[in-house]
Protein backbone atom coordinates (compact mmCIF):
# COMPACT_ATOMS: atom_id res chain seq x y z
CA UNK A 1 17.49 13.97 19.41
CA UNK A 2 15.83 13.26 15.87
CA UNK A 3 12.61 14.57 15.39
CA UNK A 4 10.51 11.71 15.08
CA UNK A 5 10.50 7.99 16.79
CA UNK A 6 8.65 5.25 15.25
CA UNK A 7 7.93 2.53 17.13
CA UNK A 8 6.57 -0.20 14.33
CA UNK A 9 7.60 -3.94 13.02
CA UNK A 10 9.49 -4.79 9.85
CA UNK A 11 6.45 -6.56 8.16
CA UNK A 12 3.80 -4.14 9.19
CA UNK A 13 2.31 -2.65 6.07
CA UNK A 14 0.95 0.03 7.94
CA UNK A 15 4.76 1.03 9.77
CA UNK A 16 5.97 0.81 5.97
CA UNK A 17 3.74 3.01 4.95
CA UNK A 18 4.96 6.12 7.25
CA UNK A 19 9.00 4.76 6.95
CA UNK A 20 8.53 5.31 3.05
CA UNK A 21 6.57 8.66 3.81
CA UNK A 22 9.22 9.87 6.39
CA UNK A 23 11.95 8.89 3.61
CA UNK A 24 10.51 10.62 0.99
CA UNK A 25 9.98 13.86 3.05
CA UNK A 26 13.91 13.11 4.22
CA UNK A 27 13.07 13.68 8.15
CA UNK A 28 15.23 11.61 9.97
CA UNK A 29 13.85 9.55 12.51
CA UNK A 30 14.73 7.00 15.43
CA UNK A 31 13.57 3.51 15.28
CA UNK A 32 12.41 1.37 18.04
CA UNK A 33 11.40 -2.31 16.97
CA UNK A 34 7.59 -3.33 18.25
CA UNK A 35 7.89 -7.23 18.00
CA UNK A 36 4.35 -8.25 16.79
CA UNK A 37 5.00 -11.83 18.18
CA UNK A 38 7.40 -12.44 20.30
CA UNK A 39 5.86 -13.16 23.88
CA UNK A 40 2.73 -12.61 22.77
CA UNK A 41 3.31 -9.76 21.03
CA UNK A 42 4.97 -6.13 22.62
CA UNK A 43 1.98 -4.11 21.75
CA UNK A 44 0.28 -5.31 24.31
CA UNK A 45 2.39 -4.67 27.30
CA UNK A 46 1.58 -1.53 29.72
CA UNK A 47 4.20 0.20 28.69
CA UNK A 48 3.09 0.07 24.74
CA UNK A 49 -0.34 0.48 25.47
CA UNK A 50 0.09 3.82 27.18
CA UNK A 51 1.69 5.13 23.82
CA UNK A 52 -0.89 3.66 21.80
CA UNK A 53 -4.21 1.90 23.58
CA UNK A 54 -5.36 0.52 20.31
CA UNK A 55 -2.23 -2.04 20.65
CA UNK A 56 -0.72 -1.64 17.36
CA UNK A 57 1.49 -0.42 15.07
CA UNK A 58 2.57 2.07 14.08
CA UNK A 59 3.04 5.18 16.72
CA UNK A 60 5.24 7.96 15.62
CA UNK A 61 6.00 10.31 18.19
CA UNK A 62 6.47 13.66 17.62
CA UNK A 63 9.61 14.53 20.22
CA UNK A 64 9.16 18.28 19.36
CA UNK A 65 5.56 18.83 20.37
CA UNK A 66 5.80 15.34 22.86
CA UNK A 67 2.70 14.26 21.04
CA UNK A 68 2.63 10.20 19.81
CA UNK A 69 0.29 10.15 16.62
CA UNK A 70 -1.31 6.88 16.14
CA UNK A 71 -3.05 5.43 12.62
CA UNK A 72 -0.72 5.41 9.55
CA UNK A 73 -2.94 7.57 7.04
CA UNK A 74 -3.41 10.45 9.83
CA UNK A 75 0.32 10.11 10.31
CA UNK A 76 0.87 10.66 6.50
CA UNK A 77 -1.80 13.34 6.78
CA UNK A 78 0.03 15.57 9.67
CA UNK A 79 3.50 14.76 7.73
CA UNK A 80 2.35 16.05 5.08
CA UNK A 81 0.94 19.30 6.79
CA UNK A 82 4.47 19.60 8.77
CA UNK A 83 6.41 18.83 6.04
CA UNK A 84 5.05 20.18 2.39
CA UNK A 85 7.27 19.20 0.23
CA UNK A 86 7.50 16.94 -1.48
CA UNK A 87 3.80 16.52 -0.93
CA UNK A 88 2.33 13.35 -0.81
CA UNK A 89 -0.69 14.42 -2.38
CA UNK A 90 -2.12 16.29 -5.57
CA UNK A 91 -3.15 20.26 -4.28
CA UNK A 92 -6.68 19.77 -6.91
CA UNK A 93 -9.07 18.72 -4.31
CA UNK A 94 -10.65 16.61 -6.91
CA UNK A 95 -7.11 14.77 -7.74
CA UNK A 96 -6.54 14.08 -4.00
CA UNK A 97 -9.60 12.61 -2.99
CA UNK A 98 -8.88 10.18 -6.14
CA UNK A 99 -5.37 9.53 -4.30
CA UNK A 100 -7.19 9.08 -0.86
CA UNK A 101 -9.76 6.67 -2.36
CA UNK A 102 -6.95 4.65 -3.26
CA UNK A 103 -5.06 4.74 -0.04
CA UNK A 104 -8.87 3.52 1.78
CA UNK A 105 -9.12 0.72 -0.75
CA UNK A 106 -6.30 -0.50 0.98
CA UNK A 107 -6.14 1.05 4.74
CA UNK A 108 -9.97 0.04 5.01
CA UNK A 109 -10.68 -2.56 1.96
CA UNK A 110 -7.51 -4.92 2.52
CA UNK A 111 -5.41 -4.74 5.05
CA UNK A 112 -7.54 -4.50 8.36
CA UNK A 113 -9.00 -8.03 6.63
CA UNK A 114 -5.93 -9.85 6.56
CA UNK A 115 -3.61 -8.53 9.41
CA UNK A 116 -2.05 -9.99 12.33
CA UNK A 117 -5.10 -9.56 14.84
CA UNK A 118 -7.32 -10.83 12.42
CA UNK A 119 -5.91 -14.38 11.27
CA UNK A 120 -4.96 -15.23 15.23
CA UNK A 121 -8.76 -14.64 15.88
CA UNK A 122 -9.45 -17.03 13.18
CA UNK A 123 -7.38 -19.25 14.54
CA UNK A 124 -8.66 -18.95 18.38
CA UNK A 125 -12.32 -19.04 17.47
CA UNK A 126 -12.52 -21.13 14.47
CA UNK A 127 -9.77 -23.42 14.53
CA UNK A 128 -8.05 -22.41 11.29
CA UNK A 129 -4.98 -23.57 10.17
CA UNK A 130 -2.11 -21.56 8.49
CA UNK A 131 -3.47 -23.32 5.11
CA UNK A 132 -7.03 -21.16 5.75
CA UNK A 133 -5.79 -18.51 6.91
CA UNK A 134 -3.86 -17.58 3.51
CA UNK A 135 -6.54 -18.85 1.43
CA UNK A 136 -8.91 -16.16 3.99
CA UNK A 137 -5.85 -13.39 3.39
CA UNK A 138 -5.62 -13.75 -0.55
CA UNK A 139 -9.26 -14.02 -1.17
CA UNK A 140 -9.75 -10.17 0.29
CA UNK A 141 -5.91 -8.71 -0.94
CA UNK A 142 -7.42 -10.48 -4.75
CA UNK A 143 -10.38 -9.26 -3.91
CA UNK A 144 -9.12 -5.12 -3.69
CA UNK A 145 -6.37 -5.81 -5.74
CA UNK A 146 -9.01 -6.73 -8.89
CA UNK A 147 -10.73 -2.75 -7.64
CA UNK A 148 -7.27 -1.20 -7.91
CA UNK A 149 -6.39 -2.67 -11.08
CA UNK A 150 -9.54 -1.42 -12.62
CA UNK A 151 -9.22 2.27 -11.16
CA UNK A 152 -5.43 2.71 -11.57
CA UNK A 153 -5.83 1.50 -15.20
CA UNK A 154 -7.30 4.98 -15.79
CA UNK A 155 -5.01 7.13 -13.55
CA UNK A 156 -1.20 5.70 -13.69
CA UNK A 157 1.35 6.82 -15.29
CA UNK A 158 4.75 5.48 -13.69
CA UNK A 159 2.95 5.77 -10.11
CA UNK A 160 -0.76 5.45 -9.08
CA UNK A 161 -1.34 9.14 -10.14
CA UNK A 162 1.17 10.08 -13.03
CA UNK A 163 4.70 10.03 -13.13
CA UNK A 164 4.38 11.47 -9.86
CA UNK A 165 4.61 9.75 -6.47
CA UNK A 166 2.03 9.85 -4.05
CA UNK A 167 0.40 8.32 -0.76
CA UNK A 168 -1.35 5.71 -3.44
CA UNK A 169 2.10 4.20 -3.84
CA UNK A 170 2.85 4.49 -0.40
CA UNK A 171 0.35 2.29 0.57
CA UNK A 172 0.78 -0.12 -3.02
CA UNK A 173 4.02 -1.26 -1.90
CA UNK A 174 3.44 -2.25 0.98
CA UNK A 175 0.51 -4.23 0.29
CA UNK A 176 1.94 -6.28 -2.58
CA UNK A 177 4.35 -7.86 -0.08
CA UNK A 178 1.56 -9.06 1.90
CA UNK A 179 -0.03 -10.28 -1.22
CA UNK A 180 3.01 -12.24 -2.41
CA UNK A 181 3.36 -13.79 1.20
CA UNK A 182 -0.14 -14.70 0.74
CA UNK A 183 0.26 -16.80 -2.54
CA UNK A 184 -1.96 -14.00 -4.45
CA UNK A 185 -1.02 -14.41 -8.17
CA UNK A 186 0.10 -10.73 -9.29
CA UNK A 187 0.19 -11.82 -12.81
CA UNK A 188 -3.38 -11.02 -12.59
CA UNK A 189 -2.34 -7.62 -11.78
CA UNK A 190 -0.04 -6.14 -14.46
CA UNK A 191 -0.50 -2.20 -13.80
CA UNK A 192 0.01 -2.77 -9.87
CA UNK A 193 3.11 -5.27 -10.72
CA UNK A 194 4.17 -2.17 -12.80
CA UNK A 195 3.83 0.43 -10.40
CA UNK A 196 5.48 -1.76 -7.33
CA UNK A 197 8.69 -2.76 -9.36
CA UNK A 198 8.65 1.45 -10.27
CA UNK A 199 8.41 2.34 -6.85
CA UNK A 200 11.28 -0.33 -5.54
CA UNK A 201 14.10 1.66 -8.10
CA UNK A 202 13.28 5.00 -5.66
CA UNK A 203 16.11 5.23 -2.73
CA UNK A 204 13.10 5.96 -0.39
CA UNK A 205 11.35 2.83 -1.33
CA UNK A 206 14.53 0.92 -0.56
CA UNK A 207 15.22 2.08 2.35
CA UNK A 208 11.93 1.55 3.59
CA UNK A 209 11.85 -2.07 2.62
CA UNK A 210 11.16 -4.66 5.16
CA UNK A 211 14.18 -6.65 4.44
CA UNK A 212 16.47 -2.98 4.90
CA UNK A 213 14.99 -2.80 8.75
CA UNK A 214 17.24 -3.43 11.95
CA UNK A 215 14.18 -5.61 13.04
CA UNK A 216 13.76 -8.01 9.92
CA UNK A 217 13.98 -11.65 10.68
């Protein structure tokens, strides 16, 4: 048995997140598909919800301590405290809350705004069509993206932090995806276009990619 299961989806930012983490680290890992939509989605059956009561994605499970760890930045958190090296953030206190800002901007500032859960609730309660529901989506990835661009201006070198990779860029390329499936126009966003097409030459990254996953559609 490998040490770790993830149950997530392809397109989940947050599963890609902890698949480019677990790559990076080089822990090998079993996959088990979570379909977001199909039959109403397969986070919400008994079975899933006993893993993970929250209802989404990602869990990873920890088969050596039988333990399923739930919310993608603790996950990166406790694989980084299992798993040092290579770390996934700076050891200068002061340098990794600057990498952990970054990560909230988008764990907290973007993503929770324009995910799954979100845009069907717009849909149920205010009628909104796939038409306002991008135009809702880009408006808050534009509006983090224009916060990111202004604070990574200062800090990147090749990555978010240097010529160093760290959970910043874990949590970048992700979020660019959504933003292009959104319509956002990156163009407005030179140093994050940089850093994405950066991170995409590392094996880890590509592996990690939707498209590479035994789930993508």
């Amino acid at each position: 048995m490998k040490p770790y299961t993830l149950h997530g989806y392809w397109r989940s930012s947050c599963s890609w997140r902890v698949r480019i983490a677990l790559h990076i680290k080089g822990i090998e890992f079993e996959h088990v598909s979570v379909h977001l939509v199909a039959d109403g989605g397969h986070q919400h059956t008994e079975e899933y919800k006993r893993l993970n009561p929250m209802r989404q994605v990602p869990t990873l499970y920890d088969n050596t301590h039988n333990r399923a760890l739930t919310q993608s930045l603790v996950i990166l958190d406790y694989l980084d405290h299992m798993h040092p090296s290579p770390a996934l953030y700076p050891s200068d206190p002061l340098s990794a809350m600057a990498v952990r800002a970054a990560c909230e901007t988008i764990n907290s500032g973007i993503q929770p705004l324009q995910n799954l859960g979100v845009l069907q609730q717009l849909e149920i309660s205010f009628g909104a069509d796939q038409a306002a529901k991008s135009a809702w989506a880009s408006h808050f990835i534009g509006r983090g993206f224009e916060a990111l661009e202004r604070s990574l201006d200062t800090t990147a070198g090749t990555y978010c932090f240097g010529d160093t990779v760290s959970a910043a860029d874990v949590c970048l390329v992700p979020q660019i995806f959504g933003a292009l499936r959104f319509g956002v126009d990156m163009a407005k966003f030179p140093v994050l276009t940089r850093i994405n097409d950066a991170c995409k030459q590392l094996e880890a990254f590509q592996r990690a990619d939707a498209a590479a996953q035994p789930d993508a559609q």
